[in-house]
C-alpha atoms as a PDB file:
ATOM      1  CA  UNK A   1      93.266  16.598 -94.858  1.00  0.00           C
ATOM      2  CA  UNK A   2      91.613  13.013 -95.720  1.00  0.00           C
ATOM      3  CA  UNK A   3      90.164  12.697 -98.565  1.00  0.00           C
ATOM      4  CA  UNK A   4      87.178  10.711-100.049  1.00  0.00           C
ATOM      5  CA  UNK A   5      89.147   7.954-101.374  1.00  0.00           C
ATOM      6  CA  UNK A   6      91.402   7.993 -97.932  1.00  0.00           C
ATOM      7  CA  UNK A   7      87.736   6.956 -96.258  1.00  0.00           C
ATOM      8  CA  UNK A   8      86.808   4.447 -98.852  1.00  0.00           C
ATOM      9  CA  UNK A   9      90.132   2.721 -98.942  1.00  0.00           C
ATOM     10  CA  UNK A  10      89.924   2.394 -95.181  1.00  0.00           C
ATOM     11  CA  UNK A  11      86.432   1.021 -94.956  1.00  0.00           C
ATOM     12  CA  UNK A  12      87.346  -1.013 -98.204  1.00  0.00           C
ATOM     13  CA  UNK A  13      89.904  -2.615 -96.352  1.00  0.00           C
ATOM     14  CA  UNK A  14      88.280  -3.553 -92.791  1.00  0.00           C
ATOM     15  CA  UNK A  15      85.179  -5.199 -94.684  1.00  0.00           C
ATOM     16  CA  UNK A  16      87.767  -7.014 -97.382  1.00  0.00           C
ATOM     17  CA  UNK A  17      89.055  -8.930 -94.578  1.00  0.00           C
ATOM     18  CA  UNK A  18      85.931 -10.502 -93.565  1.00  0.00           C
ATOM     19  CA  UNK A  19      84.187 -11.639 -96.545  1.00  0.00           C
ATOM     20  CA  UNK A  20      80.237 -12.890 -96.696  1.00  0.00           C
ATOM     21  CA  UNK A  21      80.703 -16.611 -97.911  1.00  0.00           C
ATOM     22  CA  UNK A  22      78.458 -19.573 -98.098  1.00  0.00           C
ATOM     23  CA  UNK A  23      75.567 -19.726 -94.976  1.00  0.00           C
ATOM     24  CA  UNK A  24      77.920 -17.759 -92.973  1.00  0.00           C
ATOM     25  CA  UNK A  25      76.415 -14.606 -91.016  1.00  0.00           C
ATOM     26  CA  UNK A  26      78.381 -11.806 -90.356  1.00  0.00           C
ATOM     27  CA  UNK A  27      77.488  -8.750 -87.775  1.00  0.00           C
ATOM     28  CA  UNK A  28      79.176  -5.379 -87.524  1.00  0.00           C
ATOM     29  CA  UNK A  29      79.062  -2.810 -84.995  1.00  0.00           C
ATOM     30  CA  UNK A  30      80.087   0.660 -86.129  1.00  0.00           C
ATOM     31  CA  UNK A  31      80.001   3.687 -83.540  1.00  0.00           C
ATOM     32  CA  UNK A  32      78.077   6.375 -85.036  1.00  0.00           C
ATOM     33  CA  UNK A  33      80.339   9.630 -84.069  1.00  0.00           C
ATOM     34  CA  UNK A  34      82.778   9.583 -87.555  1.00  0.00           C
ATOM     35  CA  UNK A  35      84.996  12.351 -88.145  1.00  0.00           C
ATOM     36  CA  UNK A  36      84.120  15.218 -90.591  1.00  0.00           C
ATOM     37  CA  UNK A  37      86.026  13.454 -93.433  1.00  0.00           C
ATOM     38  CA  UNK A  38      84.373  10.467 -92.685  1.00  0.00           C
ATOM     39  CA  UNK A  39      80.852  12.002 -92.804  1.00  0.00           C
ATOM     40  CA  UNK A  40      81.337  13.804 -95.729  1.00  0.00           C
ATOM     41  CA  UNK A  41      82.186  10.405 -97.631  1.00  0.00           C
ATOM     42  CA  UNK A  42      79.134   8.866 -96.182  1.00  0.00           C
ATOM     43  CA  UNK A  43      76.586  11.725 -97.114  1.00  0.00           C
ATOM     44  CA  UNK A  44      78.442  11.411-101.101  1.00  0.00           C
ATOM     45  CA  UNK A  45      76.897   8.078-101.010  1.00  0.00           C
ATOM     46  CA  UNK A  46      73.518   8.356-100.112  1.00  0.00           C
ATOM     47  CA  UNK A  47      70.275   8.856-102.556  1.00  0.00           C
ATOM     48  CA  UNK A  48      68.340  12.147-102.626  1.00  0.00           C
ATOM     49  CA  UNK A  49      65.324  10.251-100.368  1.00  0.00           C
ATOM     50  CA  UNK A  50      68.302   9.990 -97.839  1.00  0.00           C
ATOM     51  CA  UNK A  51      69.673  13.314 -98.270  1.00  0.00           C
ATOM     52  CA  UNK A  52      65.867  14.651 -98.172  1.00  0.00           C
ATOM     53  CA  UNK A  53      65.068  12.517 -95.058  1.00  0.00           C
ATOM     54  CA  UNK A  54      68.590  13.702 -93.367  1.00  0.00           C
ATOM     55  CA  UNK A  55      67.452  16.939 -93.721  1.00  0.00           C
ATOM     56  CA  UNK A  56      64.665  17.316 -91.764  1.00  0.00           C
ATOM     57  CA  UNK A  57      66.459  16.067 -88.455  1.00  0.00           C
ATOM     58  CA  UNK A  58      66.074  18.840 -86.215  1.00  0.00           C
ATOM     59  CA  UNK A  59      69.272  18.564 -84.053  1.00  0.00           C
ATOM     60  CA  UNK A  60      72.761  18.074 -85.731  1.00  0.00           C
ATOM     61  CA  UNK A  61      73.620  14.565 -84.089  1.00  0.00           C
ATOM     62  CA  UNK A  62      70.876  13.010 -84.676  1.00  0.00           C
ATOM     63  CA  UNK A  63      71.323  14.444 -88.542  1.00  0.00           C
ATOM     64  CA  UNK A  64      75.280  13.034 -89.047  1.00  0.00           C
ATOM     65  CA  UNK A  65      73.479   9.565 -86.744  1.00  0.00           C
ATOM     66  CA  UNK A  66      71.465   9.437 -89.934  1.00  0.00           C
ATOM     67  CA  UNK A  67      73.837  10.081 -92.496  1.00  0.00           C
ATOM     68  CA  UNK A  68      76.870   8.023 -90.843  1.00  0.00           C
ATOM     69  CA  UNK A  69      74.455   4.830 -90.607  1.00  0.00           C
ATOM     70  CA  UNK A  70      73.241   5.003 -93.904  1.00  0.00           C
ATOM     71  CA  UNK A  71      76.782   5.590 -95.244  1.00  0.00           C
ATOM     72  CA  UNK A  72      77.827   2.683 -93.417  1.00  0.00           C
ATOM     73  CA  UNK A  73      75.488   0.476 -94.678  1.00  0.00           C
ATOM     74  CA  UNK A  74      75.799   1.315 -98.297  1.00  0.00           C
ATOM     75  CA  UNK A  75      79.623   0.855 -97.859  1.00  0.00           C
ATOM     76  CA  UNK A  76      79.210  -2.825 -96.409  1.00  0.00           C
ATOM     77  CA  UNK A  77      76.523  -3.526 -98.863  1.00  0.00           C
ATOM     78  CA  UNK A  78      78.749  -2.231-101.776  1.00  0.00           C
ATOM     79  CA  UNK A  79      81.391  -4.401-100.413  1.00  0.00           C
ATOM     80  CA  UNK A  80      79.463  -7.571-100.418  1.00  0.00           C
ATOM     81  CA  UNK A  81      77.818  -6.919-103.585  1.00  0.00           C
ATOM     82  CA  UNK A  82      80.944  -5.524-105.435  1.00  0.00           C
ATOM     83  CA  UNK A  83      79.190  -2.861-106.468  1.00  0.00           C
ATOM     84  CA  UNK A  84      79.560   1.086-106.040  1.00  0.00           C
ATOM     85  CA  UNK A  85      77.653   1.982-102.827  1.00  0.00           C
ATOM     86  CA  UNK A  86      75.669   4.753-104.435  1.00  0.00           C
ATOM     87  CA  UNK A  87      74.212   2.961-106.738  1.00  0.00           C
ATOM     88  CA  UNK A  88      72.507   0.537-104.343  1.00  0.00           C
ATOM     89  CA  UNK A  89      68.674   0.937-104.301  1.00  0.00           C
ATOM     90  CA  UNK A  90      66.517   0.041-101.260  1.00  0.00           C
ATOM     91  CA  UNK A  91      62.489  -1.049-100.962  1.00  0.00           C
ATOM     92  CA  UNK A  92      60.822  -1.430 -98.376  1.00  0.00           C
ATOM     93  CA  UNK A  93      58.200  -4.183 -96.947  1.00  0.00           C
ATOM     94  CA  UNK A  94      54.690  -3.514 -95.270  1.00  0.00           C
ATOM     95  CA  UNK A  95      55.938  -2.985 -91.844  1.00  0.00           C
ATOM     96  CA  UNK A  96      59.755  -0.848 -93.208  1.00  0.00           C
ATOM     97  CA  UNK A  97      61.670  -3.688 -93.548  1.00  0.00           C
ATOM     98  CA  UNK A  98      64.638  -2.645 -95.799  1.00  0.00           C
ATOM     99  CA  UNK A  99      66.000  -4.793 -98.810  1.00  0.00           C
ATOM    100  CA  UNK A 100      67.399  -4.712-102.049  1.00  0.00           C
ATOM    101  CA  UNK A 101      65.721  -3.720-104.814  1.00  0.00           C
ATOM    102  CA  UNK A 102      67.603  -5.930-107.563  1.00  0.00           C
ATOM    103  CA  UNK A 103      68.335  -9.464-106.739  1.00  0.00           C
ATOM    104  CA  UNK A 104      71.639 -11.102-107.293  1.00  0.00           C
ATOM    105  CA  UNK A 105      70.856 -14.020-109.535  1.00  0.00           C
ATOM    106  CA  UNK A 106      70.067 -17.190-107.456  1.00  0.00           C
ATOM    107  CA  UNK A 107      70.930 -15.671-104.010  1.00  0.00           C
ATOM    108  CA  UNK A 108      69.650 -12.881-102.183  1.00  0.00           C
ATOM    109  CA  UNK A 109      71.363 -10.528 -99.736  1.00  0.00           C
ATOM    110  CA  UNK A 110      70.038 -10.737 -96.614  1.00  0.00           C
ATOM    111  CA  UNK A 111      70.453  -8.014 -94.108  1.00  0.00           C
ATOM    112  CA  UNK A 112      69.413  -5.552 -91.125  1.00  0.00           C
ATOM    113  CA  UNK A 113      70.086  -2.835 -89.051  1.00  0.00           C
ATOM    114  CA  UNK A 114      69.236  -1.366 -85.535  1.00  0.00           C
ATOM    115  CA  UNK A 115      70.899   1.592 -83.749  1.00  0.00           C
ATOM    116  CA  UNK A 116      70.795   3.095 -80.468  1.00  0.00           C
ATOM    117  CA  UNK A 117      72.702   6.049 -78.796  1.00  0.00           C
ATOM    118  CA  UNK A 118      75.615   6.351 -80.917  1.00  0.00           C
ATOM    119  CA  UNK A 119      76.080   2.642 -82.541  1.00  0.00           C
ATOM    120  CA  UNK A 120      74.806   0.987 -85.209  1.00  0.00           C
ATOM    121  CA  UNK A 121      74.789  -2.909 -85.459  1.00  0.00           C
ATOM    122  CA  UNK A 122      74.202  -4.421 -89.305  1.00  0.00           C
ATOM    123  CA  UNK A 123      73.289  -7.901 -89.959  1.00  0.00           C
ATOM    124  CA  UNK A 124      74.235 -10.144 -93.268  1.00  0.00           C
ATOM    125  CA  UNK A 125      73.633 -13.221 -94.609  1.00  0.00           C
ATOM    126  CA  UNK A 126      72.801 -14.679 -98.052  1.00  0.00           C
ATOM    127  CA  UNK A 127      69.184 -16.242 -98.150  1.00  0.00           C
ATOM    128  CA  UNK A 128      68.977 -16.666 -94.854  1.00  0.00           C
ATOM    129  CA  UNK A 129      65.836 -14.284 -93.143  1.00  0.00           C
ATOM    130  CA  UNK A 130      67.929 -12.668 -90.008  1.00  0.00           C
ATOM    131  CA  UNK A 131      66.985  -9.629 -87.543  1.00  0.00           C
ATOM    132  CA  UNK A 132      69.183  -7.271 -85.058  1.00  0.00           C
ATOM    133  CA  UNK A 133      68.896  -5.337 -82.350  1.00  0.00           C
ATOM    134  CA  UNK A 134      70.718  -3.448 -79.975  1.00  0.00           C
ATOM    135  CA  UNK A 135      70.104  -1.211 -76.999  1.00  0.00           C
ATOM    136  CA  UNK A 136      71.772   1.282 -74.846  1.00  0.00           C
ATOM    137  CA  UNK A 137      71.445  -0.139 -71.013  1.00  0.00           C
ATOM    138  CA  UNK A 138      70.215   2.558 -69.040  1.00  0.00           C
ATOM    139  CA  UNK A 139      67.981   2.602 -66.037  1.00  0.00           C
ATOM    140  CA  UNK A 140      64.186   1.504 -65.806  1.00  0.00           C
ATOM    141  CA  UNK A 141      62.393   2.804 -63.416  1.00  0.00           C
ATOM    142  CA  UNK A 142      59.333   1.587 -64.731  1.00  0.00           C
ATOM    143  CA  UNK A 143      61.051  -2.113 -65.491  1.00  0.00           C
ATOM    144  CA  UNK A 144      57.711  -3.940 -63.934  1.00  0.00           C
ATOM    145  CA  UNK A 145      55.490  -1.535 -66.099  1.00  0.00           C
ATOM    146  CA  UNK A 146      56.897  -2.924 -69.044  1.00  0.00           C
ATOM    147  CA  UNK A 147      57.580  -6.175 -67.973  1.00  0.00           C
ATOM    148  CA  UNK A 148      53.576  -7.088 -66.801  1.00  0.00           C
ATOM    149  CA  UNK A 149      53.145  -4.870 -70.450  1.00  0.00           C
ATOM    150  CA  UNK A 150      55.838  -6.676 -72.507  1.00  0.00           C
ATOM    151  CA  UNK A 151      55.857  -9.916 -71.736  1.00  0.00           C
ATOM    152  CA  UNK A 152      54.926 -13.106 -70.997  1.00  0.00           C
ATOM    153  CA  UNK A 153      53.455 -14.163 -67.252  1.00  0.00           C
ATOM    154  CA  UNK A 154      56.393 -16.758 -67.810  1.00  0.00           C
ATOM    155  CA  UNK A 155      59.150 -14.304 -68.108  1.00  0.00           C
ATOM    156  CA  UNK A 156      57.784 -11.755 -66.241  1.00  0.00           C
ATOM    157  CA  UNK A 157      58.075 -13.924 -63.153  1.00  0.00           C
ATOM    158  CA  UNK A 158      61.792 -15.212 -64.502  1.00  0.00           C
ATOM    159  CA  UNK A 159      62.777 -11.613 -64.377  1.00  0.00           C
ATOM    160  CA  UNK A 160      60.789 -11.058 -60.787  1.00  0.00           C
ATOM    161  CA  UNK A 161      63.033 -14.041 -59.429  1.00  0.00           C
ATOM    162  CA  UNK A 162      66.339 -11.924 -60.060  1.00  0.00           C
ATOM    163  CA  UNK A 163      67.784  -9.659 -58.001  1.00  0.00           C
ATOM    164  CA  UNK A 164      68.498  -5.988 -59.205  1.00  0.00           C
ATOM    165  CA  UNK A 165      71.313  -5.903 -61.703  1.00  0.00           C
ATOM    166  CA  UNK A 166      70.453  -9.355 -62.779  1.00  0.00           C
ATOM    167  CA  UNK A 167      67.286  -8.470 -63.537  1.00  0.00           C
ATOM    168  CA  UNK A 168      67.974  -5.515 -65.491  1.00  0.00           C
ATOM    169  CA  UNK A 169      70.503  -7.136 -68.001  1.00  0.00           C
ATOM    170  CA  UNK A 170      67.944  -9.727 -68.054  1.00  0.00           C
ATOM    171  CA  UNK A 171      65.532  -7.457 -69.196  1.00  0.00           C
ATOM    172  CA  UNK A 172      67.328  -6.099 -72.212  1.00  0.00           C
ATOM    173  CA  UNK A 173      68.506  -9.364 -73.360  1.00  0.00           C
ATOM    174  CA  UNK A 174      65.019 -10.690 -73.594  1.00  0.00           C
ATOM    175  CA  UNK A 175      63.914  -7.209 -74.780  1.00  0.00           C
ATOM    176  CA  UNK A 176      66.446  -7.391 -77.776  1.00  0.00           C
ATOM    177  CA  UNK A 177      65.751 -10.581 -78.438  1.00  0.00           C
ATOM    178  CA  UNK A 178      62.086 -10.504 -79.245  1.00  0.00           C
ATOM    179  CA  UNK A 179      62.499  -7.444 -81.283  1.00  0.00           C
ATOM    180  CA  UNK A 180      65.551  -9.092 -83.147  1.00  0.00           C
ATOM    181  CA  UNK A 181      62.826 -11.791 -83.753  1.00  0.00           C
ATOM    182  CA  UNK A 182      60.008  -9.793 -85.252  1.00  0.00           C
ATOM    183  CA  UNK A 183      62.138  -7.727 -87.227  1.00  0.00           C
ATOM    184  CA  UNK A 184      63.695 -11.122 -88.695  1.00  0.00           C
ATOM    185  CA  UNK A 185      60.560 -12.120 -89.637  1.00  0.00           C
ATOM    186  CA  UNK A 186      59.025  -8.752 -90.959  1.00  0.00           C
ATOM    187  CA  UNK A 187      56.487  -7.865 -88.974  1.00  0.00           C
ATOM    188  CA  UNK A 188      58.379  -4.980 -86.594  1.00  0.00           C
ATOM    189  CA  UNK A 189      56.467  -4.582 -83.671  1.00  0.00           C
ATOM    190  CA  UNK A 190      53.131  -5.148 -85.205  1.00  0.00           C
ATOM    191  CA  UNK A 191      53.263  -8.580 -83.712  1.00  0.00           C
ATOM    192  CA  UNK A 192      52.547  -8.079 -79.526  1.00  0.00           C
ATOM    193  CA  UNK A 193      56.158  -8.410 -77.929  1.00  0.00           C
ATOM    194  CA  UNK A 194      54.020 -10.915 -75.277  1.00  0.00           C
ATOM    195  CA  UNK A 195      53.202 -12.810 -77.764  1.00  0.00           C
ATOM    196  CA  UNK A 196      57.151 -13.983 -78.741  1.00  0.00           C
ATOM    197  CA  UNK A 197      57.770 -15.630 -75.795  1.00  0.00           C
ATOM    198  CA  UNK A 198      61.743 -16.685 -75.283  1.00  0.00           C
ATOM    199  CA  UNK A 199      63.072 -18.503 -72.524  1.00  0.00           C
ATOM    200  CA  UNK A 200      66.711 -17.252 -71.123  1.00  0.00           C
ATOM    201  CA  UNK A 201      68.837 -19.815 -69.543  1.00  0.00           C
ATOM    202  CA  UNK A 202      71.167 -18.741 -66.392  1.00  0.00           C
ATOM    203  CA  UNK A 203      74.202 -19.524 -68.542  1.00  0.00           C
ATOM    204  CA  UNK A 204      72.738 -16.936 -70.862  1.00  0.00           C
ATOM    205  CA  UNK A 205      71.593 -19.049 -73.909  1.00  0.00           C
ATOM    206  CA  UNK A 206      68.205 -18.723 -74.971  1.00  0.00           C
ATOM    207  CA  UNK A 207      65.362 -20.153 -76.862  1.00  0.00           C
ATOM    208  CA  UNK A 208      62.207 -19.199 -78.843  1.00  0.00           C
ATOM    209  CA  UNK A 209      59.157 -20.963 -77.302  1.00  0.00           C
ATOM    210  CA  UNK A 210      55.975 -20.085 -78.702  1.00  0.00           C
ATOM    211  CA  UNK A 211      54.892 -17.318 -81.654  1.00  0.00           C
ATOM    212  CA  UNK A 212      51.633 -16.399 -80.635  1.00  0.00           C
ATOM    213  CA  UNK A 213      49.536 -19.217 -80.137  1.00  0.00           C
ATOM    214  CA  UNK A 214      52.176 -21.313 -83.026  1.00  0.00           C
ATOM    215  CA  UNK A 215      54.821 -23.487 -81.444  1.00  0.00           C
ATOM    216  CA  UNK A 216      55.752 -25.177 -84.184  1.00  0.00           C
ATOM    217  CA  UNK A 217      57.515 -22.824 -86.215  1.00  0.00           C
ATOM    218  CA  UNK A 218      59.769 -21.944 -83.652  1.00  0.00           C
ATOM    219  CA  UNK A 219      62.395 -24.736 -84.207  1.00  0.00           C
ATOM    220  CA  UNK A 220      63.399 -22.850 -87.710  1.00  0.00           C
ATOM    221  CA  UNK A 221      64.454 -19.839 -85.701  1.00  0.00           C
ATOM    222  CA  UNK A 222      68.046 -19.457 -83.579  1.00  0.00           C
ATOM    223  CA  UNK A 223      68.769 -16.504 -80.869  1.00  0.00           C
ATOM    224  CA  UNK A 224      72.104 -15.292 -80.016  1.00  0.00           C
ATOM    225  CA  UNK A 225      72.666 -12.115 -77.636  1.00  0.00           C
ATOM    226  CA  UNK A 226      75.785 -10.209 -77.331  1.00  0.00           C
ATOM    227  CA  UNK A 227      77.245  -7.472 -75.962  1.00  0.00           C
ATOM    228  CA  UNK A 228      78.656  -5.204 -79.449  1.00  0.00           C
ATOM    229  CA  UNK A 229      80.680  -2.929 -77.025  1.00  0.00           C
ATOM    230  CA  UNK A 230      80.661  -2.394 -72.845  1.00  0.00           C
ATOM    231  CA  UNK A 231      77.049  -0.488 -71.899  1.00  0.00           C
ATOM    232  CA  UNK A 232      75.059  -2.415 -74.849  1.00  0.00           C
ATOM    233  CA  UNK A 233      72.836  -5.418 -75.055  1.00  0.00           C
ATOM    234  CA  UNK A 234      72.176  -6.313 -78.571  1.00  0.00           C
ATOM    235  CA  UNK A 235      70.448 -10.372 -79.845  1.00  0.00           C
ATOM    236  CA  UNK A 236      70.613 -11.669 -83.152  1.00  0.00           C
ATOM    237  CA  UNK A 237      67.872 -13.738 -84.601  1.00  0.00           C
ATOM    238  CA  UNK A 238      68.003 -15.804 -87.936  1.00  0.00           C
ATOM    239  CA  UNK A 239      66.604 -19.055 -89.937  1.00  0.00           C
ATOM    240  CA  UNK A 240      68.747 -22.655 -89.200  1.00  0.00           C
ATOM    241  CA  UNK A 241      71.846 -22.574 -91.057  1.00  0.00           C
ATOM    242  CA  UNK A 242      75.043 -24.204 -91.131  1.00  0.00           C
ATOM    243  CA  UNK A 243      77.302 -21.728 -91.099  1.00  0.00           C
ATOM    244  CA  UNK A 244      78.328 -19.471 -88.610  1.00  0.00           C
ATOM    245  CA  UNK A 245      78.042 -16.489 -87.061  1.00  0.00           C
ATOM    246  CA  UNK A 246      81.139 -13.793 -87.487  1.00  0.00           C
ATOM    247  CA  UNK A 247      81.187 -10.453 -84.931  1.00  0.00           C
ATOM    248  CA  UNK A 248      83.277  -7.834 -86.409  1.00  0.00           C
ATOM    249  CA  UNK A 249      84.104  -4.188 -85.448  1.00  0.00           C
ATOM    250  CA  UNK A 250      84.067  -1.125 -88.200  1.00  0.00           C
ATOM    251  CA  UNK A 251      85.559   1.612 -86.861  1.00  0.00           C
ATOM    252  CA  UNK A 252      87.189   1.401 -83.312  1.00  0.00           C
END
């Protein structure tokens, strides 16, 4: 049977070859269905706020979702911070925004999370604001709905100049990439999405145009989309830097 320290030594050793260093960013994707030994290490880590919040998931999934993200996080954290993971102590902004409740001298550990389905992306990067998302692609019948609700006149008639599967992927990269955006800069979704307007090039690069009625600030901010694993769209959004950015897998 695996142990604890079987689990930790693993995990230990996929994040020790990928250090945080300098301005560098580095994003994991981790599938959220871990084995029982796997889960059991996670839920050793977490605080009794997590435990207590874990518990009151109704269906079992959604419950070792919970406990398997948090775990993960903690673990990478830990790593980074070269600290034990359970000792790690979260606060949280206005709108939930998770960070770290000690600081680490002159530098502070950026990071932060988003999960859909059964994967979890996490996002890190020393001083350097950043925000994540990811999405399961799945159908939308009411695309337009959302699109004339969503966003801008601007995009909504870039994504009514695409034909079908064009327009969906379309959709879901500039849908990740606005809320990567506003959960960079804190505000979650308490900012309209139609007011973060981004423009999506056809060779899939894209920019952030206007914040609200502000243009100016948005030469400080830098969008990347990618695709974690094969039936997910996921963007990345973070402050000018000069490092760059790192994808890495957790758990395949």
């Amino acid at each position: 049977m695996t142990s604890h320290s079987d689990s930790k030594s693993r995990i230990r050793s996929a994040l020790l070859s990928q250090p945080l260093i300098d301005s560098d960013i580095r994003v994991w994707c981790a599938s959220l269905n871990v084995s029982p030994q796997d889960l059991s290490y996670y839920s050793s880590l977490l605080s009794q706020d997590e435990v207590e919040r874990a518990g009151r998931f109704y269906f079992e999934r959604d419950r070792s979702h919970y406990i398997a993200g948090r775990g993960l996080l903690r673990s990478i954290l830990g790593s980074y911070l070269k600290t034990d993971p359970a000792q790690i102590e979260f606060v949280y902004g206005q709108f939930g925004k998770p960070a770290l409740k000690t600081g680490q001298g002159d530098k502070t550990l950026e990071f932060n999370v988003s999960h859909s389905k059964d994967l979890a992306v996490y996002a890190f990067n020393w001083n350097h604001q950043l925000g994540v998302d990811v999405e399961y692609i799945k159908p939308m019948p009411d695309m337009d709905d959302f699109s004339e609700r969503y966003y801008s006149p601007r995009e909504t008639a870039f994504l009514n100049s695409l034909p079908g599967a064009q327009k969906e992927a379309a959709f879901f990269k500039l849908w990740t990439s606005k809320e990567a955006f506003l959960k960079a800069n804190g505000s979650g979704l308490t900012e309209p999405l139609n007011e973060v307007e981004v423009s999506l090039e056809t060779d899939g690069t894209l920019e952030l145009i206007s914040i609200g009625k502000d243009k100016g600030q948005t030469e400080n901010w830098h969008l990347e989309i990618f695709n974690p694993v094969s039936g997910y769209q996921a963007a990345l959004a973070f402050n000018a830097h000069a490092g760059q950015v790192v994808y890495c897998s957790l758990n395949k």
